[in-house]
Protein backbone atom coordinates (compact mmCIF):
# COMPACT_ATOMS: atom_id res chain seq x y z
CA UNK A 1 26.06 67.62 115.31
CA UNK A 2 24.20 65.62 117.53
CA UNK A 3 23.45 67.77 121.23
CA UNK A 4 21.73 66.04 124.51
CA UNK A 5 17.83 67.16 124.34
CA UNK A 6 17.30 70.86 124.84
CA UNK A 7 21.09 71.60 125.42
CA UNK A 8 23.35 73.11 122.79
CA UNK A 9 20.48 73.82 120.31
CA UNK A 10 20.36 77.71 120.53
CA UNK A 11 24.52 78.47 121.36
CA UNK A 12 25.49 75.93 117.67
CA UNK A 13 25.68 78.14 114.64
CA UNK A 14 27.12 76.82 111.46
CA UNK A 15 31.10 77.37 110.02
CA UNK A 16 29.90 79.77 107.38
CA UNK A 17 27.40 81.79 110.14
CA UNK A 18 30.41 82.31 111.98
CA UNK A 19 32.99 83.20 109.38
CA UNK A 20 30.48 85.86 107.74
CA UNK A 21 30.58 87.34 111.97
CA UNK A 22 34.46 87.47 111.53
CA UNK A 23 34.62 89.12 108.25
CA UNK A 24 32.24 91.74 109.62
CA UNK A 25 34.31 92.09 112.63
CA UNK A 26 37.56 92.44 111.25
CA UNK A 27 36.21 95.17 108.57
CA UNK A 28 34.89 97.21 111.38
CA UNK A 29 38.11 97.07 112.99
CA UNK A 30 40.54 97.79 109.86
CA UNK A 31 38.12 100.75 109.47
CA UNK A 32 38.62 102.11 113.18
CA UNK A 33 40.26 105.30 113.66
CA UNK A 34 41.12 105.17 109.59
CA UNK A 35 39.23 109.02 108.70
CA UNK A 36 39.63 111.91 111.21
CA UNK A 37 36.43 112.39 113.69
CA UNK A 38 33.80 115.14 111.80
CA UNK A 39 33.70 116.78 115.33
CA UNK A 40 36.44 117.02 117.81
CA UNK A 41 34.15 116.42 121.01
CA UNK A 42 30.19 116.03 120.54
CA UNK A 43 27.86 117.45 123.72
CA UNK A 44 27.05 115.04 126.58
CA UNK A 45 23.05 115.20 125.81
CA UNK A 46 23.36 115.81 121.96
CA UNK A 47 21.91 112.14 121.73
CA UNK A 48 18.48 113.35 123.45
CA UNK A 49 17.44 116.07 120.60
């Protein structure tokens, strides 16, 4: 697809690009809440060990 000189280029990604980005999306989101958490609530600053 043609775009106007330096416009367009770097936002155009091709129909298969973009269904692969779906597919990932909507297995991330079946997945979602489907197993019970390992830990009820995990500490604030656990992140920072």
């Amino acid at each position: 697809m043609d775009v106007a000189k330096g416009y367009g280029t770097g936002l155009l990604v091709s129909r298969a690009s973009y269904e692969a980005e779906k597919s990932i999306l909507r297995h991330i989101l079946e997945g979602k809440e489907a197993v019970t958490p390992l830990m009820e609530r995990v500490p604030a600053n656990s992140w920072r060990n």
